[in-house]
Protein backbone atom coordinates (compact mmCIF):
# COMPACT_ATOMS: atom_id res chain seq x y z
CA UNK A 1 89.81 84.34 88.00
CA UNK A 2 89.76 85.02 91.84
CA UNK A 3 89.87 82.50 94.57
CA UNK A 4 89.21 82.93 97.99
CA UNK A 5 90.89 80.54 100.78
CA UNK A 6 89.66 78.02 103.16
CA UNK A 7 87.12 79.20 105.63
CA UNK A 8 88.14 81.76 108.17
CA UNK A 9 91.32 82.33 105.77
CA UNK A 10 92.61 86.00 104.52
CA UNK A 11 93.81 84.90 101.70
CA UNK A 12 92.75 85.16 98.01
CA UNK A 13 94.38 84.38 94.90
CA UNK A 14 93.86 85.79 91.30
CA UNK A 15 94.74 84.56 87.91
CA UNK A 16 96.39 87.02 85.34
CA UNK A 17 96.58 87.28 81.68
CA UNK A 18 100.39 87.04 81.78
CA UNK A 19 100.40 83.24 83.16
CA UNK A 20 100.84 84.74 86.89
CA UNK A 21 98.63 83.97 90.22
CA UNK A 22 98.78 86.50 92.76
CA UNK A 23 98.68 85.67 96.11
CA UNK A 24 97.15 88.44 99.06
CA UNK A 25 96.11 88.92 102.66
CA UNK A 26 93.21 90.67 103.10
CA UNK A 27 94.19 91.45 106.37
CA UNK A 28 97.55 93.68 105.24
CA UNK A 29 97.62 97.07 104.14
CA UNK A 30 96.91 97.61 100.63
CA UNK A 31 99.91 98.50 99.74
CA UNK A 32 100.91 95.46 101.41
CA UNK A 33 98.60 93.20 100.39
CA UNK A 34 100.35 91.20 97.81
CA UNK A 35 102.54 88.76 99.44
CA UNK A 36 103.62 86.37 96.47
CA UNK A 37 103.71 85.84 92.75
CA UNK A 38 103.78 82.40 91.12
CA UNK A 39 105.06 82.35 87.73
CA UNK A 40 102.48 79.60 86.54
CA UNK A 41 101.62 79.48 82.93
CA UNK A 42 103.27 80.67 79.60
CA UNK A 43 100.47 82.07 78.59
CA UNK A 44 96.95 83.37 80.43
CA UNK A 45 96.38 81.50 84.07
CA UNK A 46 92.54 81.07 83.20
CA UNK A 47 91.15 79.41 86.61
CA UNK A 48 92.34 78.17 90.07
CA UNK A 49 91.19 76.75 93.42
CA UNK A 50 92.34 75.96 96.72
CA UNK A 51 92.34 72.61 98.40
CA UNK A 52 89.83 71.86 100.67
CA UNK A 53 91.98 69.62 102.67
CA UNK A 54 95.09 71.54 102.48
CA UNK A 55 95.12 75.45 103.13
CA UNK A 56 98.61 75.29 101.55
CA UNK A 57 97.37 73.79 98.14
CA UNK A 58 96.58 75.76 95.87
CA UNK A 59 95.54 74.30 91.87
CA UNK A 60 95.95 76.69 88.89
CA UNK A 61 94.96 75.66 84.78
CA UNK A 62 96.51 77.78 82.28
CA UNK A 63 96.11 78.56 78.00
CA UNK A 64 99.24 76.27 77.83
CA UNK A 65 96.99 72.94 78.08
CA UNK A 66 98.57 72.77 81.72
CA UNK A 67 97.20 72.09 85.33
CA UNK A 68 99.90 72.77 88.10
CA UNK A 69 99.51 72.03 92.06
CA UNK A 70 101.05 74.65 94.17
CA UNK A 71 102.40 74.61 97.89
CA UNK A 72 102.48 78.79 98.02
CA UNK A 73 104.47 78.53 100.76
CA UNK A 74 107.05 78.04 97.57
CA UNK A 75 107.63 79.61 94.36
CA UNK A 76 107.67 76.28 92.36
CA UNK A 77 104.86 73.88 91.21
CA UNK A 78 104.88 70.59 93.14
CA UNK A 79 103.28 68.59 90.10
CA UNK A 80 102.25 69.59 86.64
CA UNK A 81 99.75 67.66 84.38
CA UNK A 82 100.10 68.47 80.77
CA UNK A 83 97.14 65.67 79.78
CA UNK A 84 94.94 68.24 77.74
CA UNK A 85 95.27 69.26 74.25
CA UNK A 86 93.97 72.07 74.25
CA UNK A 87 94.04 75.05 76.92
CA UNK A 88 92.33 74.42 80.14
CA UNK A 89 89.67 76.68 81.18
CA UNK A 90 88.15 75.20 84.76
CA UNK A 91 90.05 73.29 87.32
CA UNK A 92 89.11 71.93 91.04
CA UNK A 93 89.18 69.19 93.94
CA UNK A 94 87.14 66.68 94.85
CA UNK A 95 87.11 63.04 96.15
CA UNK A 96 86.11 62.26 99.72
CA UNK A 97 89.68 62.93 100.97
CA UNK A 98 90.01 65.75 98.46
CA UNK A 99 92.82 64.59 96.67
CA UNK A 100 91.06 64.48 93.36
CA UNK A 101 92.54 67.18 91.13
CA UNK A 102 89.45 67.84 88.07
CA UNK A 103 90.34 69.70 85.20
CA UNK A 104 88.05 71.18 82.64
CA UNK A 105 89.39 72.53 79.03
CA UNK A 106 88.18 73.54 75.35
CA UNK A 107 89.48 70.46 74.42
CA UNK A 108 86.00 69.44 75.29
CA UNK A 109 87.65 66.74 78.03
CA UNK A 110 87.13 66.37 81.86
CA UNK A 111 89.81 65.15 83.52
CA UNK A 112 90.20 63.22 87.23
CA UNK A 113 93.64 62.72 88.69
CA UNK A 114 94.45 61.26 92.15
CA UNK A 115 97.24 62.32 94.26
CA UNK A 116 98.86 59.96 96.00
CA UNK A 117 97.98 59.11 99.76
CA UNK A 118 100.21 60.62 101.91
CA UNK A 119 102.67 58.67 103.94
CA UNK A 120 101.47 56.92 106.79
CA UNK A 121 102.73 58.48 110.08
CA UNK A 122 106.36 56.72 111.71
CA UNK A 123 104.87 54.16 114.48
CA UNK A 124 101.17 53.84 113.34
């Protein structure tokens, strides 16, 4: 699976048969192109999507029933939903404020998670 970043953004990530998501900047040489590897699935990493809201967020769904959200700025996930039973094969945002995580799998479920707002700003 490939997916390409926000709007006006360089970078793309792909999904590997391993359970790994590379991360890469078009703009770099090829030989420099890949900037980061997430170890994200034991198993194949089957789908993946950026956030609309966040250019940071990054969602990948794996063969090992698992959805995990991503800062790549990091190398760990910053939640992991383990809800289907079998492996998950399509996963994306939505919601009006794009916090919405939606998760496909061959479990023949859909699945609709909010994140949690984030904190209001100090003196609002």
């Amino acid at each position: 699976a490939v997916a390409p970043g926000n709007e006006g953004s360089a970078r793309v990530a792909t999904a590997h048969d391993n359970g790994t998501v590379q991360l890469w900047d078009l703009r770099a040489k090829p030989s420099e192109a890949a900037v980061a590897r997430l170890v994200a699935h034991a198993g194949w990493a089957s789908a993946l999507a950026f956030s609309t809201a966040s250019e940071h967020q990054l969602l990948t769904a794996g063969h090992d029933h698992s959805v995990k959200m991503w800062d790549v700025r990091g190398r760990l996930p910053l939640h992991s939903l383990e809800e289907h039973a079998d492996k998950v094969l399509c996963v994306g945002w939505g919601g009006p404020d794009g916090r919405e995580i939606l998760s496909g799998g061959a479990d023949c479920k859909l699945l609709s998670r909010t994140l949690p707002a984030p904190p209001a700003a100090a003196g609002t």
